[in-house]
N, C-alpha and C. Protein backbone atom coordinates (compact mmCIF):
# COMPACT_ATOMS: atom_id res chain seq x y z
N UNK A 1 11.92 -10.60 6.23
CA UNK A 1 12.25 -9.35 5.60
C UNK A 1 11.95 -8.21 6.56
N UNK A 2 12.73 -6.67 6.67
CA UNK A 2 12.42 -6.16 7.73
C UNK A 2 11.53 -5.02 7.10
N UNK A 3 11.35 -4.39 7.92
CA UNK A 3 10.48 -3.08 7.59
C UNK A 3 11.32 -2.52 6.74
N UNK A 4 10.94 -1.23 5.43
CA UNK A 4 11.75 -0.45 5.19
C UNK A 4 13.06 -1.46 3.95
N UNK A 5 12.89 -2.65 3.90
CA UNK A 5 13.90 -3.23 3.09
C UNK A 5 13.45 -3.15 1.23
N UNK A 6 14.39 -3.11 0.56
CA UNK A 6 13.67 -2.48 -0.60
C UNK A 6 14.94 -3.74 -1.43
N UNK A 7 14.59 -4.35 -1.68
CA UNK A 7 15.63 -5.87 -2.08
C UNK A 7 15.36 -5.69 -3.88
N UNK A 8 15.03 -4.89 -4.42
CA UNK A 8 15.13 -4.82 -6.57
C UNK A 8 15.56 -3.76 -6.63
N UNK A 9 15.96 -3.56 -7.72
CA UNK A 9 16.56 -2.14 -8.15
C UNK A 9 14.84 -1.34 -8.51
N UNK A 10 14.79 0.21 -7.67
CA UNK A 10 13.80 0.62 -7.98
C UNK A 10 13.93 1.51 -9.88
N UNK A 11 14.90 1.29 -10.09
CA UNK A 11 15.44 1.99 -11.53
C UNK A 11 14.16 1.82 -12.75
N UNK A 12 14.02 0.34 -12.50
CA UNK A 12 13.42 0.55 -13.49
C UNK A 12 11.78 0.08 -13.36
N UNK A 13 11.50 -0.48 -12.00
CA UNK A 13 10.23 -1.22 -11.81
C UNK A 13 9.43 -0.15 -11.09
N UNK A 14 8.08 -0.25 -11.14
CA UNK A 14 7.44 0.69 -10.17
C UNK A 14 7.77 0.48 -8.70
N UNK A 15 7.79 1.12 -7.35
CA UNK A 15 8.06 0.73 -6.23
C UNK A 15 6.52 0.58 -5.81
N UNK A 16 6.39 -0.29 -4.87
CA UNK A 16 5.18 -0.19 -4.08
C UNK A 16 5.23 -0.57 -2.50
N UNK A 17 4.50 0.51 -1.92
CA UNK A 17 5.22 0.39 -0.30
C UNK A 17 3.90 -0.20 -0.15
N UNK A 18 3.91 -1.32 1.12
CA UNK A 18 3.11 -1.62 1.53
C UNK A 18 3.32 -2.09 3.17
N UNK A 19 2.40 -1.77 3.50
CA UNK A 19 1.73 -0.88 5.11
C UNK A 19 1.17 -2.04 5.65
N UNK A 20 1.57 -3.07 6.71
CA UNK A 20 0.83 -3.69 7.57
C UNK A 20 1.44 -4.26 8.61
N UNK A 21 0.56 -4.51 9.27
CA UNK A 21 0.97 -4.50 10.99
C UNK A 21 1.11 -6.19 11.25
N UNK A 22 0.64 -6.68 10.72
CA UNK A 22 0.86 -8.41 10.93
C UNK A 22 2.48 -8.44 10.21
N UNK A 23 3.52 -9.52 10.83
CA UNK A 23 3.91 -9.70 10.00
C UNK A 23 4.31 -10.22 8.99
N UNK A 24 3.67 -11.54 8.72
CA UNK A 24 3.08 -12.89 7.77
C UNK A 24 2.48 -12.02 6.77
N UNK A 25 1.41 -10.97 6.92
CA UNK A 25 0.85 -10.64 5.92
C UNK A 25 1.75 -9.55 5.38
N UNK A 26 2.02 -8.76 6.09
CA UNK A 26 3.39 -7.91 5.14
C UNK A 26 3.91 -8.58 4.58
N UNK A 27 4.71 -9.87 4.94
CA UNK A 27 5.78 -10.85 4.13
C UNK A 27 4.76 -11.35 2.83
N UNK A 28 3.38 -11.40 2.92
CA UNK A 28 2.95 -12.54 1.96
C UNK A 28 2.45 -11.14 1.15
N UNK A 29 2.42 -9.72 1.33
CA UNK A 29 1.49 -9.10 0.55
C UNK A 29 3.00 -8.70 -0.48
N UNK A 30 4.47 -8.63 0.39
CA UNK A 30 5.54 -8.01 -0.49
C UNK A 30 5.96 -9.15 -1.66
N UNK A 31 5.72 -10.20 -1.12
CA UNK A 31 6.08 -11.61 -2.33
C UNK A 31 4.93 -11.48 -3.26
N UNK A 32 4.32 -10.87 -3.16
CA UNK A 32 2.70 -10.66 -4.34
C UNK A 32 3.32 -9.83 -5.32
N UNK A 33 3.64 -8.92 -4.46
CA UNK A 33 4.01 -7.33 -4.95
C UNK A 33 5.20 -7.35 -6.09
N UNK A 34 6.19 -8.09 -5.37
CA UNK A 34 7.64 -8.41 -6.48
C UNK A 34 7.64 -9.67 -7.05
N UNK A 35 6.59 -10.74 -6.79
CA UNK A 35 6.49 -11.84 -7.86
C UNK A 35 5.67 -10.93 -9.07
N UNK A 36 4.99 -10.20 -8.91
CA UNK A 36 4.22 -9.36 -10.29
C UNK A 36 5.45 -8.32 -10.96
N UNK A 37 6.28 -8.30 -10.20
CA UNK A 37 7.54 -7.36 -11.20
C UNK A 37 7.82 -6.08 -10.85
N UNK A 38 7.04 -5.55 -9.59
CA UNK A 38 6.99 -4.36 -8.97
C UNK A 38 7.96 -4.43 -7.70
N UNK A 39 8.58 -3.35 -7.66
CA UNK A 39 9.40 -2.94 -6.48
C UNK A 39 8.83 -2.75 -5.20
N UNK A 40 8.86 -4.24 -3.85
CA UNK A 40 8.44 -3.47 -3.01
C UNK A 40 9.39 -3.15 -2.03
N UNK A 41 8.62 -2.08 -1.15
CA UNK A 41 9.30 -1.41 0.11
C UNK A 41 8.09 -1.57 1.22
N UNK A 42 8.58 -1.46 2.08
CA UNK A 42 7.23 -1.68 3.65
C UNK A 42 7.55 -1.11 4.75
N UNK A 43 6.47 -0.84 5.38
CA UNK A 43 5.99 -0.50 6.35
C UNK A 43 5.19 -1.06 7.82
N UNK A 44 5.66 -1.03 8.84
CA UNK A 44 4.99 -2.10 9.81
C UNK A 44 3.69 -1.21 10.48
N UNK A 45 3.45 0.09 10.36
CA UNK A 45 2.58 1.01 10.60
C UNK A 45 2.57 2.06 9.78
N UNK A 46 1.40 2.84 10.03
CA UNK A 46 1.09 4.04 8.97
C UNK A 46 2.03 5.33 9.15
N UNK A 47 2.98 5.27 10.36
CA UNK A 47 3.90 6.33 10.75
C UNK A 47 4.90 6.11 10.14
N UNK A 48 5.23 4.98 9.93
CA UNK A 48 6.79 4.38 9.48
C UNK A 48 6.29 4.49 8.41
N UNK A 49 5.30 4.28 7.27
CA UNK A 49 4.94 4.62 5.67
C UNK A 49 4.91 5.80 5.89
N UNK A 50 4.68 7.06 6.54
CA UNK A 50 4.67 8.03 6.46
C UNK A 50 6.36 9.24 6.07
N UNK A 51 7.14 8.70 7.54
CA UNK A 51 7.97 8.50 7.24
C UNK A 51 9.23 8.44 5.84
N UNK A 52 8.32 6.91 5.26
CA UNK A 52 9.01 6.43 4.04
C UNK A 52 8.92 7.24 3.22
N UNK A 53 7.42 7.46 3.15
CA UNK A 53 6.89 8.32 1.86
C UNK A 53 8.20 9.89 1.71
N UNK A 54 8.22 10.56 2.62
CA UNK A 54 8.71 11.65 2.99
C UNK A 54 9.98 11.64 2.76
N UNK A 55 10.78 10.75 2.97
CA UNK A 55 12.03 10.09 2.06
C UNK A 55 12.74 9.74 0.84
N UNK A 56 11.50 9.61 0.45
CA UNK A 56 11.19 8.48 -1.13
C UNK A 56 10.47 9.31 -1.65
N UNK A 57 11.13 9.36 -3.48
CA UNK A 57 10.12 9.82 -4.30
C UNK A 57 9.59 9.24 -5.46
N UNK A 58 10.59 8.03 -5.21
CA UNK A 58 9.92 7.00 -6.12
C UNK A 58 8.57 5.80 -5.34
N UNK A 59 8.11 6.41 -4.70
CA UNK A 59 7.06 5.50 -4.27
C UNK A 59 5.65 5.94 -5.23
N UNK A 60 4.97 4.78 -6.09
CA UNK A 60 4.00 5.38 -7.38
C UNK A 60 2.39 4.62 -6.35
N UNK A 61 2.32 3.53 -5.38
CA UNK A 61 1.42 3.13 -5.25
C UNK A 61 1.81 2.28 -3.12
N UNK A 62 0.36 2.85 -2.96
CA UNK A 62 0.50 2.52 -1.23
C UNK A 62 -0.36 1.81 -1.30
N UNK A 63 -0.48 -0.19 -0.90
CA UNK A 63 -0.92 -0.74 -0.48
C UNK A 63 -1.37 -1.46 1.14
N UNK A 64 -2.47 -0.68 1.70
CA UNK A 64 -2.37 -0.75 3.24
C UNK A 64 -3.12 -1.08 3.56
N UNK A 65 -3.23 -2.23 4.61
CA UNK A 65 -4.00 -2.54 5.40
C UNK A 65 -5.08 -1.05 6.49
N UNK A 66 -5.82 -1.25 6.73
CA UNK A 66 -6.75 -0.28 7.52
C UNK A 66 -6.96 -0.40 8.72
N UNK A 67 -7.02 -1.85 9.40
CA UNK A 67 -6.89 -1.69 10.78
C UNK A 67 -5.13 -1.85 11.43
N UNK A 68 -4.41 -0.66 11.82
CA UNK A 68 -3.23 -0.96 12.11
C UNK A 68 -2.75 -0.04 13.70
N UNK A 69 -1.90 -0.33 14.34
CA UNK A 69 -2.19 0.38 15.90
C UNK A 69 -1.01 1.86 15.71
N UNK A 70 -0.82 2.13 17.27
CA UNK A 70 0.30 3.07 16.50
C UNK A 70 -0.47 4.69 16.62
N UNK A 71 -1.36 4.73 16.48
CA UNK A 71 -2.40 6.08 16.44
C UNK A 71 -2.77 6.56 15.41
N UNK A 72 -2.40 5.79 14.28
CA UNK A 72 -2.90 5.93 12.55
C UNK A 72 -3.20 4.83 11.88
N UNK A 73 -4.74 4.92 11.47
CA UNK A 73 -4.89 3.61 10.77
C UNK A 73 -4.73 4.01 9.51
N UNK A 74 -5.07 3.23 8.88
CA UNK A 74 -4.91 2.84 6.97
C UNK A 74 -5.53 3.81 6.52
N UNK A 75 -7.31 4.28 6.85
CA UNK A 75 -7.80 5.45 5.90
C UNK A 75 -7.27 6.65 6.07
N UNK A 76 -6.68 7.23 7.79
CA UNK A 76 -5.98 8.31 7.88
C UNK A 76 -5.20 8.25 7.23
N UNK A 77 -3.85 7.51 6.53
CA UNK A 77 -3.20 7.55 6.31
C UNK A 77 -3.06 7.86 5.12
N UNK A 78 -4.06 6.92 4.16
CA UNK A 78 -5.08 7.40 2.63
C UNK A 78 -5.45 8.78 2.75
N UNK A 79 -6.05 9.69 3.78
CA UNK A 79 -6.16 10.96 3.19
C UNK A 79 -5.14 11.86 3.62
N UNK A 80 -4.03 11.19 4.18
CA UNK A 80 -3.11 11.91 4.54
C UNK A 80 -1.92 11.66 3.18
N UNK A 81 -2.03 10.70 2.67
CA UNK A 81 -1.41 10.56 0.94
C UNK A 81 -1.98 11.25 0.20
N UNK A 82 -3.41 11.05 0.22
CA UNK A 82 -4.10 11.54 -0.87
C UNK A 82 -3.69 13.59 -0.37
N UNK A 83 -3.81 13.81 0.31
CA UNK A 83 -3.83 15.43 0.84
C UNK A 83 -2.08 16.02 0.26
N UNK A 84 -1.03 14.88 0.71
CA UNK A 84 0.33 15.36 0.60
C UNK A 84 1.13 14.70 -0.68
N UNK A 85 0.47 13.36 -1.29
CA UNK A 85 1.42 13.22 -2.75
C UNK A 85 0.24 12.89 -3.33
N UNK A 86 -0.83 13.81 -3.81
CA UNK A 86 -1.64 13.31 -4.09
C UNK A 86 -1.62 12.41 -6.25
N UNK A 87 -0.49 12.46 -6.42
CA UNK A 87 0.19 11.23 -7.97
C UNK A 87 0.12 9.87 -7.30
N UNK A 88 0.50 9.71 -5.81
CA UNK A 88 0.19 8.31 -5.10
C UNK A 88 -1.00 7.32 -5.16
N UNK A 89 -0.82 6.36 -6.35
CA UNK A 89 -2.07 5.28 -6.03
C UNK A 89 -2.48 4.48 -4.61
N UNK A 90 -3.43 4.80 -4.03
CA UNK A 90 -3.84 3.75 -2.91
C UNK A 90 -4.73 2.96 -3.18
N UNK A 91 -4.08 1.31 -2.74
CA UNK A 91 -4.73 0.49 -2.63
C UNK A 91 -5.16 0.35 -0.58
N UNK A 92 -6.28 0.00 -0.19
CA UNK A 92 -6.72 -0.38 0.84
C UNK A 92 -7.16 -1.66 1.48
N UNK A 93 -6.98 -2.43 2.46
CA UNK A 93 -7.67 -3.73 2.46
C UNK A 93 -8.06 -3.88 4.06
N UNK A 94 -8.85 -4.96 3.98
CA UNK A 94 -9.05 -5.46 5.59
C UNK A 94 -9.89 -6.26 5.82
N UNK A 95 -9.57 -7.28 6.65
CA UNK A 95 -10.82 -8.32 7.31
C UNK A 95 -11.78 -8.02 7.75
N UNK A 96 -12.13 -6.09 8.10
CA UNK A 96 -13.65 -6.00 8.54
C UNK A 96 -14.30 -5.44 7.67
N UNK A 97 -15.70 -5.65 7.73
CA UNK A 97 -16.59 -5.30 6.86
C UNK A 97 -16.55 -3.75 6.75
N UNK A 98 -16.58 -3.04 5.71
CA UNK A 98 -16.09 -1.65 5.52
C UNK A 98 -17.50 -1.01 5.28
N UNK A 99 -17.60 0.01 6.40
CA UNK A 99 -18.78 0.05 5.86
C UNK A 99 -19.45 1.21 5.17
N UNK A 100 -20.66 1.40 4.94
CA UNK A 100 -21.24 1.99 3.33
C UNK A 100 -20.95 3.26 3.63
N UNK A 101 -21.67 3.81 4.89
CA UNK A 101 -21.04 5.39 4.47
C UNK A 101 -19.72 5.73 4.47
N UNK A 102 -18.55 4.89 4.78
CA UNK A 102 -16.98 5.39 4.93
C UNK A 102 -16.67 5.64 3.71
N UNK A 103 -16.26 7.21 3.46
CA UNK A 103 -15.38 7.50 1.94
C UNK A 103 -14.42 7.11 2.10
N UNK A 104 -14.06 6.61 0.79
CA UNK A 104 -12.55 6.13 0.63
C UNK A 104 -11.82 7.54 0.11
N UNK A 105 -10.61 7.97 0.13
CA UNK A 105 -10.12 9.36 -0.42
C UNK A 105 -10.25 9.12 -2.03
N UNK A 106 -10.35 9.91 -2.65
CA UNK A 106 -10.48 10.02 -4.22
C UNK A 106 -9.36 9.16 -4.63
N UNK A 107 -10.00 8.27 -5.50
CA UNK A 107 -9.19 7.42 -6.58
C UNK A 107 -8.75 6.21 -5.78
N UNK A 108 -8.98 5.83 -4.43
CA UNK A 108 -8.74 5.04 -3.78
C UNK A 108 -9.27 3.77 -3.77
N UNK A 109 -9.03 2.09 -4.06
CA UNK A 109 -9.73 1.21 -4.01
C UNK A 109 -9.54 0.49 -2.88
N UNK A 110 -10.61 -0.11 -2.50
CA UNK A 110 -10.75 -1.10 -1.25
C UNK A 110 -10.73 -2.44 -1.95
N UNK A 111 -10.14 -3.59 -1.05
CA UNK A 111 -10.05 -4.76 -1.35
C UNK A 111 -10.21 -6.17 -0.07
N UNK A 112 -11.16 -6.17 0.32
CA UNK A 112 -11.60 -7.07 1.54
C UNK A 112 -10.76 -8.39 1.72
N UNK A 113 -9.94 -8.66 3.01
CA UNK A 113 -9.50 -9.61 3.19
C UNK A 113 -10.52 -11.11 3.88
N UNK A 114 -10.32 -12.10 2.91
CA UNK A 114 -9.21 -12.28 1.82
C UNK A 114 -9.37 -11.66 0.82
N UNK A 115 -8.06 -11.30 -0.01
CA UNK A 115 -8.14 -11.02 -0.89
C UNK A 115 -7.54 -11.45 -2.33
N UNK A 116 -8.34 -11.67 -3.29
CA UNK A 116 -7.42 -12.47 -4.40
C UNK A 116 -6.32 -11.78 -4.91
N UNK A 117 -4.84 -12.63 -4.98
CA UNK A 117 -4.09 -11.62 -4.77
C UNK A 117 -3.84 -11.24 -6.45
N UNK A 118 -4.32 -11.93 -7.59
CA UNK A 118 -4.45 -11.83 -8.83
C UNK A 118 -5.17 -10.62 -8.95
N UNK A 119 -6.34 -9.96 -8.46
CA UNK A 119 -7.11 -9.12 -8.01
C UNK A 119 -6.52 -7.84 -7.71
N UNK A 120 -5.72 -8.28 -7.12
CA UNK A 120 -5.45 -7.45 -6.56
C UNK A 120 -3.80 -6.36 -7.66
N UNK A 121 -2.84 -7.41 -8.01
CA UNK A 121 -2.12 -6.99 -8.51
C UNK A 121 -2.59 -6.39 -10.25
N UNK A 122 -3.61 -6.72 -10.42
CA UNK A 122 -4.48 -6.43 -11.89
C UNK A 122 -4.58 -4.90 -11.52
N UNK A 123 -4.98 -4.46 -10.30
CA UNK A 123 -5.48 -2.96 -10.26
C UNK A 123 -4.53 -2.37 -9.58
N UNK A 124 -3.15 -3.01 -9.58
CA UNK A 124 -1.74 -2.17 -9.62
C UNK A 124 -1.48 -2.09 -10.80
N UNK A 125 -1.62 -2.86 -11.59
CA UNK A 125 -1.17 -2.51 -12.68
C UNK A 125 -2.14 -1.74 -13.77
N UNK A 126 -3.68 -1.61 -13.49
CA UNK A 126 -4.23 -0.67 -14.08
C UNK A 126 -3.87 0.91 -13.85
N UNK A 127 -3.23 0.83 -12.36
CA UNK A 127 -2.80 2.18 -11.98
C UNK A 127 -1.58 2.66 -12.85
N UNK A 128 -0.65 1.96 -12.53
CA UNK A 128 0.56 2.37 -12.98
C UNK A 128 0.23 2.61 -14.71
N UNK A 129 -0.81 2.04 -15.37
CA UNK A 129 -0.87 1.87 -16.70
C UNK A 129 -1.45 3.71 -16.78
N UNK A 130 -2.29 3.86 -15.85
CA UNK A 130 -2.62 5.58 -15.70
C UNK A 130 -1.88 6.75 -15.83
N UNK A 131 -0.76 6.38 -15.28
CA UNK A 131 0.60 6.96 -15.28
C UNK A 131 1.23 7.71 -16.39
């Protein structure tokens, strides 16, 4: 699947872009995303979600990885959502240990890889239930 491909009708499902630089795990985080019934769209870096976002106004929730290259990682990119659509749910994740003093931007959850992906789609859908 390529970057940027948006394969459901966003009409009637929530969209959810999701942000990562591997690309196995983009492929395995967007089959999470639209086996739960949600619309996804992606991103291979935080410029190209940036980008998207700026395009798109149906995007309700950003799921992103945090370590990504490019010159923007995942939390810049979180307070750079949170600062410019701030109705945007972020989800966050990553294989390194995150550590205690790093704020996450308001309303933002972290989710450590691995991550359960049941877990994970539960608190997309608590978001969107916010809505």
């Amino acid at each position: 699947m390529e970057a940027g491909h948006t394969p459901v009708s966003s009409q009637t499902n929530p969209v959810v872009l999701v942000v990562e630089d591997e690309p196995l795990q983009r492929m395995m985080a967007v089959d999470m995303v639209e086996d739960a019934g949600f619309v996804a769209t992606e991103a291979a870096d935080a410029r190209e979600a940036e980008r998207i976002l700026e395009s798109r106004r149906d995007i309700r929730l950003v799921f992103t990885d945090v370590d990504m290259p490019n010159g923007m990682d995942g939390m810049q990119l979180a307070s750079r959502i949170r600062d410019r659509w701030p109705s945007v749910h972020i989800i966050l994740t990553s294989g390194h240990v995150m550590r205690r003093d790093v704020l996450l931007p308001s309303g933002a959850v972290f989710f450590p890889k691995p991550y359960r992906p049941a877990e994970v789609i539960a608190q997309i859908r608590r978001f969107m239930t916010e809505d």
